[in-house]
N, C-alpha and C. Protein backbone atom coordinates (compact mmCIF):
# COMPACT_ATOMS: atom_id res chain seq x y z
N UNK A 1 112.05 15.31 162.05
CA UNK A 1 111.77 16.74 161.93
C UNK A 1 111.75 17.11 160.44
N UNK A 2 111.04 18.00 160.21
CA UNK A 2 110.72 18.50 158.76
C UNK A 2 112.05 19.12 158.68
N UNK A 3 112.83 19.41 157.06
CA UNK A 3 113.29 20.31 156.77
C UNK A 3 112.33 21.65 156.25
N UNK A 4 112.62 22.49 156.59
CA UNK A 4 112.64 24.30 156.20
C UNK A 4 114.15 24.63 156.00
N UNK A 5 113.52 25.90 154.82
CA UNK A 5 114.21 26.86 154.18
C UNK A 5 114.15 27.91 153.99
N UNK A 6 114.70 28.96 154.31
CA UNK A 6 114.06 30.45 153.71
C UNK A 6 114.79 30.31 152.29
N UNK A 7 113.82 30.65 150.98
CA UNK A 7 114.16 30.49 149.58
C UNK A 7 114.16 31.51 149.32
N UNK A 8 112.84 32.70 149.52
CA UNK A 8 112.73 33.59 148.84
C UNK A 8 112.25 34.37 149.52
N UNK A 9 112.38 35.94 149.27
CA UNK A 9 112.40 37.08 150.03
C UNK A 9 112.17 38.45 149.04
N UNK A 10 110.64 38.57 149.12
CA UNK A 10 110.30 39.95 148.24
C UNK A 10 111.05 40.96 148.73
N UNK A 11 111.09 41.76 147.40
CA UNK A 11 111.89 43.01 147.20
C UNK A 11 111.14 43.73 146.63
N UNK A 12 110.35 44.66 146.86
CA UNK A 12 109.58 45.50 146.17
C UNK A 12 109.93 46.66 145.08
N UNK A 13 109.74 46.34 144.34
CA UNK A 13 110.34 47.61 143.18
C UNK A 13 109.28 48.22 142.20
N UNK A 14 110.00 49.25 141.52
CA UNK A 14 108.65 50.14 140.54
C UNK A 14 109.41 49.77 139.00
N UNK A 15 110.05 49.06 138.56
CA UNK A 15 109.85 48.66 137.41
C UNK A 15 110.64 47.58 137.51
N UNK A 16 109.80 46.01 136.63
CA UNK A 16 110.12 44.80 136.52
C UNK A 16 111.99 45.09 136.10
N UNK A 17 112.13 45.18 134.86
CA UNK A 17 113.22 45.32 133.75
C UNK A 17 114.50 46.15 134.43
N UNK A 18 113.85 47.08 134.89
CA UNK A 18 114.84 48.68 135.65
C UNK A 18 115.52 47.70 137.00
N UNK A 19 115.08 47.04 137.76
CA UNK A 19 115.35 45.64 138.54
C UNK A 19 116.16 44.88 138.29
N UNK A 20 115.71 44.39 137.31
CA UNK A 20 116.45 43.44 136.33
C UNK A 20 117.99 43.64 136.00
N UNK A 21 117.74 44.72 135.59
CA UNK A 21 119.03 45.33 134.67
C UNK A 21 119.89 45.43 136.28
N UNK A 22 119.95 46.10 137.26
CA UNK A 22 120.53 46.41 138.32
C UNK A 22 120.93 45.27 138.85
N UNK A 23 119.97 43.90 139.13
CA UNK A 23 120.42 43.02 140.08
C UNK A 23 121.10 41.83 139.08
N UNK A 24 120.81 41.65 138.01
CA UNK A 24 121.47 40.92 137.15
C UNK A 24 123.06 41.62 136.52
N UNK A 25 122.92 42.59 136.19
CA UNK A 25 124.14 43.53 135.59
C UNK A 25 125.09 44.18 136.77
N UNK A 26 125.01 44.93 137.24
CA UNK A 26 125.44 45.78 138.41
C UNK A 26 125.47 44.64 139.34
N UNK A 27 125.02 44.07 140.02
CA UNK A 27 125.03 42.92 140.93
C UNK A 27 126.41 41.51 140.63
N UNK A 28 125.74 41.14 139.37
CA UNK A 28 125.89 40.11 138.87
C UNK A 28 124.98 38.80 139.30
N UNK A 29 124.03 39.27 140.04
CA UNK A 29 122.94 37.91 140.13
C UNK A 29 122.36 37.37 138.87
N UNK A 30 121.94 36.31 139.28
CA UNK A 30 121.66 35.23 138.07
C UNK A 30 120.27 35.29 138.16
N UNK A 31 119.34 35.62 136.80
CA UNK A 31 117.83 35.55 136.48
C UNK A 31 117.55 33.99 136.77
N UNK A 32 116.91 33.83 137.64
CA UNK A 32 116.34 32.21 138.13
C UNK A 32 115.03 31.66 137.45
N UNK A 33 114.28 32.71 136.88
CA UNK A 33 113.13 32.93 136.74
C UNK A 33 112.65 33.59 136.30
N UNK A 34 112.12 34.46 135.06
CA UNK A 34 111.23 35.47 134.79
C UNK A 34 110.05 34.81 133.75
N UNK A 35 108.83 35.01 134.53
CA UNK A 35 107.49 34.44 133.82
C UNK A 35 106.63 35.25 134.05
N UNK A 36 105.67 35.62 132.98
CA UNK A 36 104.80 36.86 133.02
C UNK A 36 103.62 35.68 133.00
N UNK A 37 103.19 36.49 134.06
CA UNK A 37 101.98 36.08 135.04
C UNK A 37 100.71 36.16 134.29
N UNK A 38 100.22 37.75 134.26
CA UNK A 38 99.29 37.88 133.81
C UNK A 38 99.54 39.63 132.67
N UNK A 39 98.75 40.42 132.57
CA UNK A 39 99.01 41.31 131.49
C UNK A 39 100.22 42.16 132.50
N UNK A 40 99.84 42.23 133.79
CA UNK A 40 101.26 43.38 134.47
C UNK A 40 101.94 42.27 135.15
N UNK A 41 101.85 41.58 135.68
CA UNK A 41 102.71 40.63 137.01
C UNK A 41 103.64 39.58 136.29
N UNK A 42 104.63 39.88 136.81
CA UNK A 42 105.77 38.65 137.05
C UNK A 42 106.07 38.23 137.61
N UNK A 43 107.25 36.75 137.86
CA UNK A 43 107.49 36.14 138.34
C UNK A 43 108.80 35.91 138.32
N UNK A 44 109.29 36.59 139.25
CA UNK A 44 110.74 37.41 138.47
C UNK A 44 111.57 37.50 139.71
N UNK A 45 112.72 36.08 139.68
CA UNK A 45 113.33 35.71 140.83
C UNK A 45 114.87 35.46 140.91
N UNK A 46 115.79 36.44 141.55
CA UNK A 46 117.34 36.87 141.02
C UNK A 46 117.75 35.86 142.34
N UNK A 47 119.04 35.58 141.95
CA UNK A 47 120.48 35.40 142.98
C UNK A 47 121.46 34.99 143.27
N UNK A 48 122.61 35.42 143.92
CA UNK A 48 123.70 35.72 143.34
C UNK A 48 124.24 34.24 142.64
N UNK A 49 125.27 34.60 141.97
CA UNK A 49 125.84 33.11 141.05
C UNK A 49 126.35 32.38 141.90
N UNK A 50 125.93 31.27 141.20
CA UNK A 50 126.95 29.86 142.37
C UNK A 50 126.33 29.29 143.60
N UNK A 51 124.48 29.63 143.66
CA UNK A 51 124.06 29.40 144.91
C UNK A 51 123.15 28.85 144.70
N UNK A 52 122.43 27.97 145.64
CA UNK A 52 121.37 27.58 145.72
C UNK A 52 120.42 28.15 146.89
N UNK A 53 120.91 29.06 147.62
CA UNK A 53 119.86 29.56 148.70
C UNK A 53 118.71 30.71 148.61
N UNK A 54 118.66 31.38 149.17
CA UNK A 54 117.77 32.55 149.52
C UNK A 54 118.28 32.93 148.16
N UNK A 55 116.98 33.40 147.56
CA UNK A 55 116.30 34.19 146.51
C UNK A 55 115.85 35.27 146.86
N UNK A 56 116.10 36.76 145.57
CA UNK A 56 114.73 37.76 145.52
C UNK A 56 113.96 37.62 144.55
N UNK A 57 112.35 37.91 144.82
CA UNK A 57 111.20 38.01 144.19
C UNK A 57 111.25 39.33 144.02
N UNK A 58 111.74 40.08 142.70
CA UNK A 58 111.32 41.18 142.60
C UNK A 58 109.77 41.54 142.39
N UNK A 59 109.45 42.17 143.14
CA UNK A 59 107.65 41.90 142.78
C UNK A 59 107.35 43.62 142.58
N UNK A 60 106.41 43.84 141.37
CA UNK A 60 106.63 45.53 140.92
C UNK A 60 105.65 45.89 142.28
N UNK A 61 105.52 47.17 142.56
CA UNK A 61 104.79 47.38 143.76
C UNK A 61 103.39 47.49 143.05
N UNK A 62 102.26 47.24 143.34
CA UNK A 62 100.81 47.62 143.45
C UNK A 62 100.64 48.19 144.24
N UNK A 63 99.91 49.76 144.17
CA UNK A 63 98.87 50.41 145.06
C UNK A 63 99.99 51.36 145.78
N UNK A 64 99.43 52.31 145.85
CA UNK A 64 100.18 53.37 146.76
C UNK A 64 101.08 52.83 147.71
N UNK A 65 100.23 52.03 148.78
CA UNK A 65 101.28 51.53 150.09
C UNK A 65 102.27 51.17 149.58
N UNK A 66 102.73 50.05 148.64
CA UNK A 66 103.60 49.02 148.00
C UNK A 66 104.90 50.37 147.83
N UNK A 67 103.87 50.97 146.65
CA UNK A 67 105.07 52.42 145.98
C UNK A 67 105.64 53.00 146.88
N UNK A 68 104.65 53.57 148.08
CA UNK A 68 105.70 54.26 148.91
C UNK A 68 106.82 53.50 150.02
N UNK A 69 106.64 51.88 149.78
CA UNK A 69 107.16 50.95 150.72
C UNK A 69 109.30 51.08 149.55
N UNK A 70 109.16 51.06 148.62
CA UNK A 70 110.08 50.84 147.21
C UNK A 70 111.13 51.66 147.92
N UNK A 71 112.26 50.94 147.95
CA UNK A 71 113.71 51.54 148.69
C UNK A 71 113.63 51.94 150.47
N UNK A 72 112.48 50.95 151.03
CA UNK A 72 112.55 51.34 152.54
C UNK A 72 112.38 50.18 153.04
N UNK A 73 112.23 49.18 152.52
CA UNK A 73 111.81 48.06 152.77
C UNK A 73 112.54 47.67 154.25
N UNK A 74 114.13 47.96 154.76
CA UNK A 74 114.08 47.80 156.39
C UNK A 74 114.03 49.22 156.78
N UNK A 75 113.55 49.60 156.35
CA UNK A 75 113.48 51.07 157.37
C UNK A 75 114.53 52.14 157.64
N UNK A 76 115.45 52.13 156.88
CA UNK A 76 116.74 52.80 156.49
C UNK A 76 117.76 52.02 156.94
N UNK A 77 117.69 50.67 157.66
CA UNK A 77 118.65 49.93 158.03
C UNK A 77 119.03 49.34 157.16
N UNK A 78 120.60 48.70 156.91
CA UNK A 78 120.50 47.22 156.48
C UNK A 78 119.72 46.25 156.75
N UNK A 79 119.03 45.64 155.21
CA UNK A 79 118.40 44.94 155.14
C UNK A 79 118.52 43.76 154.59
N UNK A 80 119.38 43.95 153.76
CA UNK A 80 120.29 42.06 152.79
C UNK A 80 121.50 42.40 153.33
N UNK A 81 122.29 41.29 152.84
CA UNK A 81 123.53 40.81 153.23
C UNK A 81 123.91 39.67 151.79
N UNK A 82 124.52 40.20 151.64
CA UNK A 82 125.54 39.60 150.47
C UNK A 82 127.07 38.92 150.78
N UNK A 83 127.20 37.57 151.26
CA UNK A 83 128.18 37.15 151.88
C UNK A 83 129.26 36.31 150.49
N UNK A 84 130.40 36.87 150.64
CA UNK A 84 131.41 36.11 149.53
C UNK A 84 132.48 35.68 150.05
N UNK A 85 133.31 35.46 149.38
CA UNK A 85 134.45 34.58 149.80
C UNK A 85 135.97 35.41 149.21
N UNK A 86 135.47 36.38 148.48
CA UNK A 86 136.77 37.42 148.21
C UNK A 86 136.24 38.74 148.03
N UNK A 87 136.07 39.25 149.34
CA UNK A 87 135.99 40.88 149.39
C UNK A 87 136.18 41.87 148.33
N UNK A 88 137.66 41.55 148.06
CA UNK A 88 138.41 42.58 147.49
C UNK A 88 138.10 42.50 145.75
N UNK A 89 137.43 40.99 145.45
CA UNK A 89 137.51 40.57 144.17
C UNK A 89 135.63 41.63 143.63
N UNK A 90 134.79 41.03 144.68
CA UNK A 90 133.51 41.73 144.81
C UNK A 90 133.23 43.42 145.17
N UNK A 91 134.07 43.51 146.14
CA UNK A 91 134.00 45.17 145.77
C UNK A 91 134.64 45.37 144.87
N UNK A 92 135.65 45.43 144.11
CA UNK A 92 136.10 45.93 143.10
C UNK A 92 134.95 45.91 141.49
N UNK A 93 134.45 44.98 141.80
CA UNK A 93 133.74 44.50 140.78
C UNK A 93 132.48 45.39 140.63
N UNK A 94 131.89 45.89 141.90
CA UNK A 94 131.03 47.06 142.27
C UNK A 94 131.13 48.34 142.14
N UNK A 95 132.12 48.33 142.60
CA UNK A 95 132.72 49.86 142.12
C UNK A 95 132.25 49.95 140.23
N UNK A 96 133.47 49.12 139.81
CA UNK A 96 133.02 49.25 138.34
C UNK A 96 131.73 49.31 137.74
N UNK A 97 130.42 48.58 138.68
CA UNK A 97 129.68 48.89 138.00
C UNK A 97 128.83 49.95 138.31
N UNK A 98 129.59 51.33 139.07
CA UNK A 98 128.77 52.17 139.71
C UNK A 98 127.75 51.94 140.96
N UNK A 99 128.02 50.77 142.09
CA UNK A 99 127.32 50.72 142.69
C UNK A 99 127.45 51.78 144.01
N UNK A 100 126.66 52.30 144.06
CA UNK A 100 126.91 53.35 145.50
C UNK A 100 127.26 52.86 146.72
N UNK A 101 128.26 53.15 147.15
CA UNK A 101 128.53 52.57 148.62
C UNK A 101 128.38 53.72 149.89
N UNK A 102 128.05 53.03 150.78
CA UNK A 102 127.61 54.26 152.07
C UNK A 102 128.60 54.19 153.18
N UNK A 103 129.97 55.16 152.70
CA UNK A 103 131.10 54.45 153.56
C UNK A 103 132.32 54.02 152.86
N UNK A 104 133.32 53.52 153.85
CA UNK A 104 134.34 52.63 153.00
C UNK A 104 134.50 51.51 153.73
N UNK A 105 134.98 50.32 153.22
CA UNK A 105 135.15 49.28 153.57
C UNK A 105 135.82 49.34 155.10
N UNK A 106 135.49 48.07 156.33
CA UNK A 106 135.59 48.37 157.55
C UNK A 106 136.30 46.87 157.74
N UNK A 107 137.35 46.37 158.40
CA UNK A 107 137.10 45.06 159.74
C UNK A 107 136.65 45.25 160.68
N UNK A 108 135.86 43.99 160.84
CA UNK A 108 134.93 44.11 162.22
C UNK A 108 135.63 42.41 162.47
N UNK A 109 135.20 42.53 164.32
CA UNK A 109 135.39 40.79 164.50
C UNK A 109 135.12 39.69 163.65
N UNK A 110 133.71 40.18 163.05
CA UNK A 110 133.09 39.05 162.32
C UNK A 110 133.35 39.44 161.20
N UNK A 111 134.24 40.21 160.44
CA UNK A 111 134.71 40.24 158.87
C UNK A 111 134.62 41.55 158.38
N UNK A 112 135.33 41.40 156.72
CA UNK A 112 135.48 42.49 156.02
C UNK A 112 133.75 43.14 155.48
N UNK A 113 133.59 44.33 155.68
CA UNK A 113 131.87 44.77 155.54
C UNK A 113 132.44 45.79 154.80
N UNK A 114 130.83 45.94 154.13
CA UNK A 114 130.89 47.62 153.80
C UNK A 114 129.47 47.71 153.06
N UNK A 115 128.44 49.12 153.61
CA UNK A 115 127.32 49.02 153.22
C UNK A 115 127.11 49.48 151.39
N UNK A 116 126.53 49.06 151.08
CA UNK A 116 126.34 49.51 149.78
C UNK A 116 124.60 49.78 149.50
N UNK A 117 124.50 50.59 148.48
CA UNK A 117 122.66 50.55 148.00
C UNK A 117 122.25 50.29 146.60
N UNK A 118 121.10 49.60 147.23
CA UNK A 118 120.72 49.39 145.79
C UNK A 118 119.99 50.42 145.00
N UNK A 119 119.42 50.22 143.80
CA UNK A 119 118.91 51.27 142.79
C UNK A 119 117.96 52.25 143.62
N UNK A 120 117.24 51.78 144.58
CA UNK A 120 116.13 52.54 145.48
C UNK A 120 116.57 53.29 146.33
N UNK A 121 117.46 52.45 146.87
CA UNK A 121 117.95 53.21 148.31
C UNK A 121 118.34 52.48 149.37
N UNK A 122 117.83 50.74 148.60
CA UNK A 122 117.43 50.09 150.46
C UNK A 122 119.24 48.92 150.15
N UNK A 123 119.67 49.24 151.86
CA UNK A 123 120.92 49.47 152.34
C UNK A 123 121.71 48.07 152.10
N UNK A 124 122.42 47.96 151.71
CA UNK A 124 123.05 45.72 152.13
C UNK A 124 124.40 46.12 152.79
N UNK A 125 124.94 44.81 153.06
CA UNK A 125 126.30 44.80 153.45
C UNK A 125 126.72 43.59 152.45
N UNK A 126 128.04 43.67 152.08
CA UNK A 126 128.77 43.20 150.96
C UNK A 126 130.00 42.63 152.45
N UNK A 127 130.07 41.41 152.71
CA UNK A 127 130.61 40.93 154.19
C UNK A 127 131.28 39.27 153.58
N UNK A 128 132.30 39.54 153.82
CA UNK A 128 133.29 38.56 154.03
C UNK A 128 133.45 38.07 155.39
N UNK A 129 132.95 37.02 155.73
CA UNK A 129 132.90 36.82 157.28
C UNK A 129 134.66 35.97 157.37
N UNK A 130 135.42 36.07 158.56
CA UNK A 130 136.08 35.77 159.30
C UNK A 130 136.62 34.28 158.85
């Protein structure tokens, strides 16, 4: 059987850098990648430190649809998931950097959660599983 992977997973945004600054700084994800394509496009691929899995492609939006797609990308649901290994070490670390949270931290069966947003709007959970 073949191996597969999900690596990478567009994120649509309205400025390359404004991205950047949020998911590298505020986040703390790691720039994997940034290569300018052509005079507007990059190639511009974050995630979190210490991993080798699933990637975002921040990709700037083109064309109306794209723009009005920017912070809805699941549809007001959670849409990422950010899984760590010390809750308390990672939210704290968020807070500090002003990240908005929707809520306060919860246990559930399957672990410590709590939704947070990114610069747009579009929703994650910050989840310490069990």
């Amino acid at each position: 059987m073949a191996l597969q992977e999900l690596f990478l997973v567009t994120l649509v945004v309205d400025d390359y850098d404004k991205a950047k600054t949020f998911y590298c700084n505020a986040l703390g994800f790691d720039c994997v990648e940034d290569t300018q394509m052509d005079a507007v496009k990059r190639w511009l691929v974050v995630r979190p430190p210490g991993t080798s899995g699933a990637a975002l492609l921040l990709a700037k939006a083109d064309g109306e649809d794209q723009r009005a797609a920017v912070g809805k990308q699941a549809g007001g649901r959670v849409g990422f998931f950010l899984r760590t290994d010390d809750f308390a070490r990672d939210y704290k670390a968020l807070l500090a950097n002003d990240v908005r949270f929707v809520g306060e931290p919860r246990h559930e069966v399957y672990g410590t959660v709590v939704v947070f947003e990114d610069l747009y709007g579009n929703r994650w959970d910050l989840l310490e599983p069990v």
